[in-house]
Protein backbone atom coordinates (compact mmCIF):
# COMPACT_ATOMS: atom_id res chain seq x y z
CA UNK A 1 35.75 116.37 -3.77
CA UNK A 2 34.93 117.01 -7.29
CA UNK A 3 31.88 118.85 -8.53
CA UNK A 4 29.13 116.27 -9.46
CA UNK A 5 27.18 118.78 -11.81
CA UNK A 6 26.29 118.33 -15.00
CA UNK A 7 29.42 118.90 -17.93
CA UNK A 8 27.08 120.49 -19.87
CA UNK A 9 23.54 120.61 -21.62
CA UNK A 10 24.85 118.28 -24.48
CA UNK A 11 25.76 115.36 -21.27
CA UNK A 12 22.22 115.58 -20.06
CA UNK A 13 20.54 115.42 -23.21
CA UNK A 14 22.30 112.40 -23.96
CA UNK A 15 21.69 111.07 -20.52
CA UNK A 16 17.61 111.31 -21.34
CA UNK A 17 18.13 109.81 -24.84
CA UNK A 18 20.35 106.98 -22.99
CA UNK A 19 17.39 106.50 -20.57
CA UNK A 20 14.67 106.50 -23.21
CA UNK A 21 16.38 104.13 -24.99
CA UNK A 22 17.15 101.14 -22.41
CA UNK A 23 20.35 101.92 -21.07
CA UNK A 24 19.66 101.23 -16.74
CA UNK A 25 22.05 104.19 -14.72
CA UNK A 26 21.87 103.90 -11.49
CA UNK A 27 23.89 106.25 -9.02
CA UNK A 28 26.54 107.36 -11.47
CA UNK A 29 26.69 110.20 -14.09
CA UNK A 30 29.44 112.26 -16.31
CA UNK A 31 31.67 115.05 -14.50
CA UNK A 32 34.01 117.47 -15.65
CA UNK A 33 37.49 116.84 -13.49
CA UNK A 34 40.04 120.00 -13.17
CA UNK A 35 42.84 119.61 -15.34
CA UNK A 36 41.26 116.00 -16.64
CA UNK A 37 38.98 114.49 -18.79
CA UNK A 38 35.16 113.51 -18.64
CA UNK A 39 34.54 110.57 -16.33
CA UNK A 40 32.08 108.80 -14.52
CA UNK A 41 31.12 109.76 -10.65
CA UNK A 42 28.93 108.42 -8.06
CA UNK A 43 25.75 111.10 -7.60
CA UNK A 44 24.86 108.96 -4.38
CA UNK A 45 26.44 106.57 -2.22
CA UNK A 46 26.30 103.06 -4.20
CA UNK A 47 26.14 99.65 -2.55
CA UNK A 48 28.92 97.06 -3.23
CA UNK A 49 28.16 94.36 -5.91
CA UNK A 50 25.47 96.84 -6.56
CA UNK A 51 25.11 97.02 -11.15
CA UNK A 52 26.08 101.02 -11.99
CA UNK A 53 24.89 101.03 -15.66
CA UNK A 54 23.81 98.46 -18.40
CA UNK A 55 23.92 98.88 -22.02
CA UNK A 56 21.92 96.47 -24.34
CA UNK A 57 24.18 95.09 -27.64
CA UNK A 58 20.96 96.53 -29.60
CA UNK A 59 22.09 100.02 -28.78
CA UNK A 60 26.19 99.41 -29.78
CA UNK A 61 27.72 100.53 -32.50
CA UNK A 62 29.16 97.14 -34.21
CA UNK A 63 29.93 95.64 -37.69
CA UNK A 64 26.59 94.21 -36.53
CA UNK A 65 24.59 96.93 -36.65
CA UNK A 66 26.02 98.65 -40.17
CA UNK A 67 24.34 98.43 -42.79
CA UNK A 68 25.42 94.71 -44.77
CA UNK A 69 25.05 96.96 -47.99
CA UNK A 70 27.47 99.24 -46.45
CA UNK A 71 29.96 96.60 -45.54
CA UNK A 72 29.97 94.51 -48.56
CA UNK A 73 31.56 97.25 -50.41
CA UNK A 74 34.99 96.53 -48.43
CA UNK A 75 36.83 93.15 -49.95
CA UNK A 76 37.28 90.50 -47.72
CA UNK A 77 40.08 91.21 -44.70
CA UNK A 78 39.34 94.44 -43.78
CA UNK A 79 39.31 95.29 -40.46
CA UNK A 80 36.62 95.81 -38.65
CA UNK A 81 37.95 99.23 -37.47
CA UNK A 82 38.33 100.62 -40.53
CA UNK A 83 35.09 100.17 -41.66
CA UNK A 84 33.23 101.07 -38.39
CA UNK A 85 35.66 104.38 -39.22
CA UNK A 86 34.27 104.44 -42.34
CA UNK A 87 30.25 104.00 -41.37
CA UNK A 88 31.21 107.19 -39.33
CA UNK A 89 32.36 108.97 -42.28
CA UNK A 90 30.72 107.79 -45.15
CA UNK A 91 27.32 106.01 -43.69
CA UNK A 92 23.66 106.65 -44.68
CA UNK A 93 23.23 110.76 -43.30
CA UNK A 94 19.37 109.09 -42.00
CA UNK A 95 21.06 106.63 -39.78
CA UNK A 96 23.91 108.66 -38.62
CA UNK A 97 21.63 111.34 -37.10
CA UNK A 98 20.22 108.76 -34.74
CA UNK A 99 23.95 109.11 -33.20
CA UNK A 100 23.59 112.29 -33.19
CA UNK A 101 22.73 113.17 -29.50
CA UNK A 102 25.79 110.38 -28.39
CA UNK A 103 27.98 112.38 -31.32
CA UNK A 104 27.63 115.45 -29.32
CA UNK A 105 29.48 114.31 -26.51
CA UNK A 106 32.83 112.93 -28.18
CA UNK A 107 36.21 114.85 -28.09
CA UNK A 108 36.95 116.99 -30.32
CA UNK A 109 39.40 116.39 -32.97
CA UNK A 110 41.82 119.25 -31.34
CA UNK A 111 42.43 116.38 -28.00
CA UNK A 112 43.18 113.54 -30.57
CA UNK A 113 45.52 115.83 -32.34
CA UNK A 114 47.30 117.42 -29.31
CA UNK A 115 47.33 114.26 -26.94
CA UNK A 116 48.14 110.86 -29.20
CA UNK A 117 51.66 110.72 -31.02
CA UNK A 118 50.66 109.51 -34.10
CA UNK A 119 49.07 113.01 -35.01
CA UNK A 120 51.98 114.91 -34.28
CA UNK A 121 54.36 117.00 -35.89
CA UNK A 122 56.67 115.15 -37.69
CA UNK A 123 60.02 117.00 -35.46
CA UNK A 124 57.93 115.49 -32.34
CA UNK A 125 57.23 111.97 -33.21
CA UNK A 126 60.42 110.29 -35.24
CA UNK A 127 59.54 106.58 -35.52
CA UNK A 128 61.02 104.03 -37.70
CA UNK A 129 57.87 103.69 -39.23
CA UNK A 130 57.62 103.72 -43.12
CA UNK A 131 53.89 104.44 -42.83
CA UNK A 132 52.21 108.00 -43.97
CA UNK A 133 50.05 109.15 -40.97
CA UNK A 134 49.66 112.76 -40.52
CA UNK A 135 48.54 113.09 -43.98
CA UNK A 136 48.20 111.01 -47.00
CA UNK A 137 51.04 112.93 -48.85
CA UNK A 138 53.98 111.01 -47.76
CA UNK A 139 56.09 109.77 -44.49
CA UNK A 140 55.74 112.19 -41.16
CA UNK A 141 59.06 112.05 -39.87
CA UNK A 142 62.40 113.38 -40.13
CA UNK A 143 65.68 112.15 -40.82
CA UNK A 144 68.08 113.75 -38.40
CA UNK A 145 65.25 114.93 -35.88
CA UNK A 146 65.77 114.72 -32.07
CA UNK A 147 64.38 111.29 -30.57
CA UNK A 148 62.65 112.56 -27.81
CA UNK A 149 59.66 109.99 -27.79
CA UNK A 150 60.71 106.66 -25.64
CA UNK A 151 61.99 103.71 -27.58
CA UNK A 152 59.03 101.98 -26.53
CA UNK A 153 57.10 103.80 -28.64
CA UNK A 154 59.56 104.95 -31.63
CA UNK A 155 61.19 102.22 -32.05
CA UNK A 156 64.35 104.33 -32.14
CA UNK A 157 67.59 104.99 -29.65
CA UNK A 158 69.94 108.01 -29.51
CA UNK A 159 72.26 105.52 -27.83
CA UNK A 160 72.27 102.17 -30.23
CA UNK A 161 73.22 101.62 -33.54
CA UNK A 162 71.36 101.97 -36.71
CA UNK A 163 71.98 98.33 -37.55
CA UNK A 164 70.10 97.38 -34.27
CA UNK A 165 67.33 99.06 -35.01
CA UNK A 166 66.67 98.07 -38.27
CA UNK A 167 66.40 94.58 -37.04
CA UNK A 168 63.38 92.89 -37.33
CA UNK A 169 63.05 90.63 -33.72
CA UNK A 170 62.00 87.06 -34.17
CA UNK A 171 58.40 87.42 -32.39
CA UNK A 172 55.54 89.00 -31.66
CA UNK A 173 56.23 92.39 -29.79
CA UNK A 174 52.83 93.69 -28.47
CA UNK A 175 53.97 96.60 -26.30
CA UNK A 176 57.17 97.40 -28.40
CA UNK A 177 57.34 99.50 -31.77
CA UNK A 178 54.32 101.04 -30.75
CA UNK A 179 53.48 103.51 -32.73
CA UNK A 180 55.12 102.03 -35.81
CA UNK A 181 51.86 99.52 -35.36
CA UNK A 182 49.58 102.08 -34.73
CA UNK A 183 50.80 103.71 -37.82
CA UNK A 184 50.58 100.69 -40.13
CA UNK A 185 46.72 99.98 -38.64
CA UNK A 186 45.77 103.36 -39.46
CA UNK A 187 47.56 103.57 -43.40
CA UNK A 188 45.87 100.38 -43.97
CA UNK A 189 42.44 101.47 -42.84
CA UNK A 190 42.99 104.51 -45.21
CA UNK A 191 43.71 102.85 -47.92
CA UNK A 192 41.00 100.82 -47.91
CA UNK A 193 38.39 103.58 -47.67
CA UNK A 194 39.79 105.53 -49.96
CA UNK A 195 39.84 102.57 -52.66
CA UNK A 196 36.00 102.66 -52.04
CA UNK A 197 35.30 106.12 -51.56
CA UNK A 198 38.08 108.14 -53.18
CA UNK A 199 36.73 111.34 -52.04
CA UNK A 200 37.40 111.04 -48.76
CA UNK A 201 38.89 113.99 -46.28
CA UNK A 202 41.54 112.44 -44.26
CA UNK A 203 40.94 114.74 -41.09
CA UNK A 204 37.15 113.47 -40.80
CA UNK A 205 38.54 110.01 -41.52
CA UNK A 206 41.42 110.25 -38.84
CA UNK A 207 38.79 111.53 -36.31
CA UNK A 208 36.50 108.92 -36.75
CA UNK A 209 39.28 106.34 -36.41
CA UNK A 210 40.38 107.79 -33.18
CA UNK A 211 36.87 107.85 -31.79
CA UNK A 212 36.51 104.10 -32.61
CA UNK A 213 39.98 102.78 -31.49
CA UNK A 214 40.02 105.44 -28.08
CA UNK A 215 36.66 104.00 -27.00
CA UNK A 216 35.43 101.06 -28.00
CA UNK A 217 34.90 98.09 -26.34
CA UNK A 218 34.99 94.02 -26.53
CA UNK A 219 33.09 92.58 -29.10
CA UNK A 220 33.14 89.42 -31.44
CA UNK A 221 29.71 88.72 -33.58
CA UNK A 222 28.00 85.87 -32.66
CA UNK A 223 28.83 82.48 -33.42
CA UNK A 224 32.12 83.87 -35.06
CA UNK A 225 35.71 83.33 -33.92
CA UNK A 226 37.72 86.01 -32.64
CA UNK A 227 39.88 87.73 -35.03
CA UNK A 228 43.41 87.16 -36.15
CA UNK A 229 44.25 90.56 -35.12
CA UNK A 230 42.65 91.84 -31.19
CA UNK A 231 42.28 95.37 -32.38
CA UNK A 232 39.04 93.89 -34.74
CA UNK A 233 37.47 92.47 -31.49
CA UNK A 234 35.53 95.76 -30.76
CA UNK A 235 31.89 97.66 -30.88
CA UNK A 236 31.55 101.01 -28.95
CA UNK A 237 29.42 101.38 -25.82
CA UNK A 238 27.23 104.13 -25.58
CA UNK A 239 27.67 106.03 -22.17
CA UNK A 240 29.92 103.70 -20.92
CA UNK A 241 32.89 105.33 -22.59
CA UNK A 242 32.37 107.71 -20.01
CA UNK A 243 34.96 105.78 -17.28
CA UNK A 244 38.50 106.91 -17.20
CA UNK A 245 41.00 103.85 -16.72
CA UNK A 246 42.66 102.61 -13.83
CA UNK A 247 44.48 99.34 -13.82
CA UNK A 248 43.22 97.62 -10.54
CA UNK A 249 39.78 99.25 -11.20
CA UNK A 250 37.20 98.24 -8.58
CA UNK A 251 34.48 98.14 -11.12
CA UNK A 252 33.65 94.12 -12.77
CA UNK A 253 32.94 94.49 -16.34
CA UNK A 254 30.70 91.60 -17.79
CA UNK A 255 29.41 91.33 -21.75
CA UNK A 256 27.23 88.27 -22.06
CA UNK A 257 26.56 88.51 -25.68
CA UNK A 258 22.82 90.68 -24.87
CA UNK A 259 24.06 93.59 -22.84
CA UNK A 260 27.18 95.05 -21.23
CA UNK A 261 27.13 95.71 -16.95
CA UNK A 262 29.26 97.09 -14.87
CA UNK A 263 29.15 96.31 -11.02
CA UNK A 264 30.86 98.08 -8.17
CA UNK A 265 33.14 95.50 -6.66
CA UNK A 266 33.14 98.12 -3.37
CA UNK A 267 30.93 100.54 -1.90
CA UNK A 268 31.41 104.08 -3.00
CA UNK A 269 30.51 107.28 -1.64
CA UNK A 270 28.79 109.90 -3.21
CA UNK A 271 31.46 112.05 -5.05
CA UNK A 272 33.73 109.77 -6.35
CA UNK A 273 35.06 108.97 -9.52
CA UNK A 274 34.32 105.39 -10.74
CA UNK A 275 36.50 103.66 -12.91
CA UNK A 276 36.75 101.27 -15.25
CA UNK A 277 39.98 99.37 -16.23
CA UNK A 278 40.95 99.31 -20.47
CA UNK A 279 43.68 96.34 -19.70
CA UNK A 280 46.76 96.03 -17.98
CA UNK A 281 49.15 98.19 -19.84
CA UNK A 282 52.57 100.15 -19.61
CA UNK A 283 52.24 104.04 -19.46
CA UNK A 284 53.73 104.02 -23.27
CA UNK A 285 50.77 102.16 -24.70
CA UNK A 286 48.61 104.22 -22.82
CA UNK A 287 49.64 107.27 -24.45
CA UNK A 288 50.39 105.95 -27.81
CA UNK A 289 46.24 104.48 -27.76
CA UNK A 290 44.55 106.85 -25.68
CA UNK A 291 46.74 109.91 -25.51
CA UNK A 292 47.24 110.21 -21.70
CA UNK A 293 49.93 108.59 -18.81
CA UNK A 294 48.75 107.70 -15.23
CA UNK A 295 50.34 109.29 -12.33
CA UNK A 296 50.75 105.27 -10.64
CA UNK A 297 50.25 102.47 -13.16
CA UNK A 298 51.15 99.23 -11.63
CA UNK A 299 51.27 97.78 -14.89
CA UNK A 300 53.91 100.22 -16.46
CA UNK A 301 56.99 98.93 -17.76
CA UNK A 302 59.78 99.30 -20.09
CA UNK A 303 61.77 96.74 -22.69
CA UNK A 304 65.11 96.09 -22.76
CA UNK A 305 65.15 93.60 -26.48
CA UNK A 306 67.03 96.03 -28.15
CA UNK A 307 69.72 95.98 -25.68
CA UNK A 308 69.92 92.36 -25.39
CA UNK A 309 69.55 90.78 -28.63
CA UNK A 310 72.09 92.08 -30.42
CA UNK A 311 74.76 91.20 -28.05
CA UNK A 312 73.51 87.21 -28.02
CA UNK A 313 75.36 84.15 -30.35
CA UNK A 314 72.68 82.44 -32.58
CA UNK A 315 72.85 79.58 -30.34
CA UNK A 316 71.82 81.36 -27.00
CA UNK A 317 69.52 82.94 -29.18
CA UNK A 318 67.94 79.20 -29.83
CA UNK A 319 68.86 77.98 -26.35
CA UNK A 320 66.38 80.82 -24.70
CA UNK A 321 63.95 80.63 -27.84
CA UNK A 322 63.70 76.92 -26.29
CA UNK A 323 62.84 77.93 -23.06
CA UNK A 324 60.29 81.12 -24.19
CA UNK A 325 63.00 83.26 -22.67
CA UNK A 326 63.85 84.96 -26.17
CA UNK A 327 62.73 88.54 -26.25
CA UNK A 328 59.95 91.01 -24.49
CA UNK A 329 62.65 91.58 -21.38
CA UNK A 330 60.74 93.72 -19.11
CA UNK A 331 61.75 96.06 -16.53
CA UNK A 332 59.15 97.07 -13.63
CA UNK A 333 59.05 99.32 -10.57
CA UNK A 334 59.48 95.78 -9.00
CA UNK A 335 62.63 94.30 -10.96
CA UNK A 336 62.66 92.47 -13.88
CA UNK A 337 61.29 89.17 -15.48
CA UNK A 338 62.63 85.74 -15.38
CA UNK A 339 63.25 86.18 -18.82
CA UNK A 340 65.87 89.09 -18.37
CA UNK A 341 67.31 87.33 -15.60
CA UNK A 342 67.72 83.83 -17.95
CA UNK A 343 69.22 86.52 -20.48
CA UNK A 344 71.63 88.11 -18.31
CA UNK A 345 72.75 84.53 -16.78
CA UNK A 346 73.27 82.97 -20.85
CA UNK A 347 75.74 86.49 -21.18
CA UNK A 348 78.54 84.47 -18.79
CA UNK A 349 77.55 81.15 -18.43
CA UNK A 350 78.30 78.16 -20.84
CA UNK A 351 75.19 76.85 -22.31
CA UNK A 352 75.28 73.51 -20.33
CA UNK A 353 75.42 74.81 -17.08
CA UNK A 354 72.78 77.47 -18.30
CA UNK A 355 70.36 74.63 -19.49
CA UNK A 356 71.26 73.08 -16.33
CA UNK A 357 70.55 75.70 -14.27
CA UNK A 358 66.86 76.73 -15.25
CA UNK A 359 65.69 73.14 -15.59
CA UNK A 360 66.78 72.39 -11.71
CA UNK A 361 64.57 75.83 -11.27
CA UNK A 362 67.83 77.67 -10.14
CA UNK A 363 69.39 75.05 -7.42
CA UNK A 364 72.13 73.88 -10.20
CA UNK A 365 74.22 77.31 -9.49
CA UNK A 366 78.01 75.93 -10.32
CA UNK A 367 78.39 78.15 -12.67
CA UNK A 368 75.58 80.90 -11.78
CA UNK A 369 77.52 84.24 -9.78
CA UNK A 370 74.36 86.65 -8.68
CA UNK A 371 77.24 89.52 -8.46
CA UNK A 372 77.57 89.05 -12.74
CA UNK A 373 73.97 88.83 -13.09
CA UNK A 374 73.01 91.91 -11.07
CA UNK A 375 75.61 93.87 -12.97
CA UNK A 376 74.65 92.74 -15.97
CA UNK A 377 70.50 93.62 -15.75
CA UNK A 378 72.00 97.14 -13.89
CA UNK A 379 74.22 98.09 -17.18
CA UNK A 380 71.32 97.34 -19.10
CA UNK A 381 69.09 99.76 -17.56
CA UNK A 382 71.72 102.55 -17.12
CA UNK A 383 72.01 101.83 -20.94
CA UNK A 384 68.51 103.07 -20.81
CA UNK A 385 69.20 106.26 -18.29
CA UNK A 386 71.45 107.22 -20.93
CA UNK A 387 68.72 107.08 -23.65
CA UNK A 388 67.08 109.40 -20.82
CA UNK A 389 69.08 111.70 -20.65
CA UNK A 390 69.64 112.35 -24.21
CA UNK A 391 66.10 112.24 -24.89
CA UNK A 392 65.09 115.38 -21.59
CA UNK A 393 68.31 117.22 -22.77
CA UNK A 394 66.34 117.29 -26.30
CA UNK A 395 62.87 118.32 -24.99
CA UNK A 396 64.43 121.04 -23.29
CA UNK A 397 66.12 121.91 -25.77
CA UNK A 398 62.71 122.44 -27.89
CA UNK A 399 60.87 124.14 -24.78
CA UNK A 400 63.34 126.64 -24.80
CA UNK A 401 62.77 127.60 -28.29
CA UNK A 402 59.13 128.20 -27.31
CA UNK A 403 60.21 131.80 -27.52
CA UNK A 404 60.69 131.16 -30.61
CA UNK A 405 56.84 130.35 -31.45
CA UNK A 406 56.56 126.39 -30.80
CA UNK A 407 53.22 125.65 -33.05
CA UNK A 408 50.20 125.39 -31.43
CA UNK A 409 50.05 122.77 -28.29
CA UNK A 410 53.94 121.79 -28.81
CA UNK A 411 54.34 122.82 -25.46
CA UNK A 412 51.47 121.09 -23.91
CA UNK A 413 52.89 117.78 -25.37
CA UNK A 414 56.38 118.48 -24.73
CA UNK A 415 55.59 118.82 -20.99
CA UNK A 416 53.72 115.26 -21.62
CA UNK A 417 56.71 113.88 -22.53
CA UNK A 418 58.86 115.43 -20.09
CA UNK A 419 56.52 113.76 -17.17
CA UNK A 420 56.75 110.41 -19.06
CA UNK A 421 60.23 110.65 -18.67
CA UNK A 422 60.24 111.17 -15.31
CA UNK A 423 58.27 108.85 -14.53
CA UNK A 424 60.52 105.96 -16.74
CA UNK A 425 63.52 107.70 -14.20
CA UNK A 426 61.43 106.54 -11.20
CA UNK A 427 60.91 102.89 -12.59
CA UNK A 428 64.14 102.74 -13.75
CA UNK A 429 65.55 104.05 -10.13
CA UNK A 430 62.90 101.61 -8.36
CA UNK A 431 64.15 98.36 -10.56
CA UNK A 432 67.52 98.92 -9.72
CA UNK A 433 66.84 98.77 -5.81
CA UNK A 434 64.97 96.03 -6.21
CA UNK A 435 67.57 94.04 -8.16
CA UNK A 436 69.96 94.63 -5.80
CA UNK A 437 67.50 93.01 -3.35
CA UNK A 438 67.33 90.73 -4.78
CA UNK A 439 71.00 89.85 -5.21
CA UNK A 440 71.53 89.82 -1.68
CA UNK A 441 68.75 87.65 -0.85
CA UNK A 442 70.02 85.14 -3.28
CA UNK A 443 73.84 85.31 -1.91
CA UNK A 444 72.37 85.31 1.77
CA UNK A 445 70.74 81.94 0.61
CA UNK A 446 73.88 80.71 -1.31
């Protein structure tokens, strides 16, 4: 059982100011974890449905609650983020110091620097971005450096052609090219602050975007419509961003436009840690957001696209496009998604009996042979062990030049990446076996 004291004098001071300010905590408090982060725990046993902690929207920090002098200084279109980012760095010094005593409790910029990707060394984080990120002088990354982040997140392969990757896929791709996004969100924020207030340091800048986009929470303004782009939906919480993230967190977050709750779904006994869940998400966008993997994330999940769309005629590309089959082809601990499988089956079949086949829902099977399929969607993900393999060999490589001298904290996110490999083996090994389950049930039913 973890120790429920207090983290530290700067926690408790900001637990009175919470108090004397309207935020309602009831059983719960912050506590230092070993070999974690801050998060929330239960100080006494706390009743199910019972409401933990509520914040009113009076004490957020939203586009709301800046200054309108402040904002009207940004042209129209720029995100939200970046000018909450920009309140932080930039704001009236009178109305910052009221954050002071919530200030005092935020990471450090050392933790955003050592544990998100985007801050990295340029020989640790290759991407095919084009976007300047670790400084404003010009592009972080190397041209012949090892790719030892997944492709997930890079939007790179040891084990694919240049020409594939420089392919631009014909939809959306939330949870692909990840940091290539994060990169572009985070130029363009720059830029814009800088066009206002030229003198601007980019570390003090880069912290306060990482403060806003690691821990804020849902929020539209009243009577508006919710953004073009999700990332602009947000306000930050104070106290709340204590909770670490779980994805089936038994914890029922409600904002109802006057105050954020958050209910325990279950009892809980004194002692232990309460979470809260950020969203369903894959391991990769946890790290590349938040800088940090879970050990069991039911959600996590790698993509295939890169694999599969070069290798498909423009017609099967229009033939699954038809269907919503065309692109985001997930692999899980628990197999893969209809979508893969309607890939792998368009790789043999003729495109009438294909079309055939998914509108009778799978009972048209003339020309389907489970034996192709499941070999298909298994060389797929070997393709990926492959990328694996190259990509370990290359971490290893660096952590034995630690020797060497490795600059500070390489080795702390090497071993990151290392475990995030491992645990991509695991999923990798786990969708495999449950393929070929799969495959036998459906030739058992034949």
């Amino acid at each position: 059982m973890p120790d429920i004291d207090s983290p530290g004098h700067e926690h408790e001071n900001f637990t009175r100011w919470a108090v004397s300010h309207g935020i309602t905590i009831k059983g719960i408090a912050p506590a230092r974890f070993p070999g974690r982060r801050l998060g929330m725990i239960a100080t006494r046993d706390i009743k199910k449905n019972e409401v933990m902690l509520s914040i009113p929207v009076t004490l957020m920090l939203t586009i709301d609650s800046i200054p309108m002098e402040f904002v009207s200084q940004f042209p129209e279109g720029t995100s939200i983020h970046g000018i909450l980012a920009a309140f932080l760095t930039h704001g009236d010094p009178g109305l910052l110091s009221e954050l002071d005593v919530w200030r005092s409790v935020w990471p450090d910029w050392e933790e955003f620097e050592n544990s998100m990707p985007v801050f990295w060394p340029k020989h640790l984080r290759a991407s095919n971005s084009t976007s300047a990120i670790s400084s404003p002088e010009g592009v972080q990354q190397l041209e012949h450096s090892p790719i030892i982040l997944p492709p997930s997140i890079s939007g790179l392969w040891s084990t694919l052609s240049n020409q594939v990757q420089q392919t631009p896929p014909p939809y959306e791709t939330r949870y692909q090219n990840l940091l290539a996004q994060q990169e572009k969100r985070l130029k363009t924020a720059w830029d814009s602050v800088v066009d206002v207030f030229p003198v601007t340091d980019w570390k003090t800048f880069a912290y306060n975007w990482s403060i806003i986009n690691s821990r804020s929470f849902y929020y539209v303004s009243p009577e508006k419509e919710e953004p073009e782009d999700w990332n602009d939906a947000i306000g930050m919480v104070p106290y709340a961003d204590y909770f670490n993230h779980v994805d089936n967190a038994e914890c029922e977050v409600k904002f109802d436009g006057k105050k954020y709750t958050f209910k325990a779904t279950r009892r809980y006994e004194k002692g232990e840690e309460i979470y809260m869940s950020y969203g369903s998400h894959s391991n990769d966008f946890l790290l590349v957001e938040y800088g940090f993997c879970l050990d069991s994330n039911p959600s996590d999940a790698i993509y295939l696209d890169d694999m599969v769309i070069p290798n498909l005629t423009p017609e099967q590309k229009e033939e699954l496009a038809a269907y919503d089959y065309l692109g985001n082809y997930t692999v899980a601990a628990d197999g893969v998604d209809e979508c893969l499988i309607a890939a792998a089956n368009i790789m043999y079949m003729n495109l009438k009996d294909w079309r055939e086949y998914i509108d009778s829902n799978g009972e048209a099977r003339q020309s389907f042979d489970v034996r192709k399929t499941r070999h298909i969607l298994c060389q797929w993900i070997q393709q990926y062990m492959k990328e694996r393999a190259l990509a370990v060999d290359a971490v290893k490589g660096l952590l034995l030049s630690a020797e060497d001298g490795l600059e500070r904290g390489a080795k702390d996110k090497l071993d990151l990446l290392l475990s995030r490999w491992e645990q991509i083996q695991q999923l990798c090994d786990s969708a495999s076996k449950a393929i070929s389950e799969w495959a036998k049930t459906r030739s058992e039913h034949k």
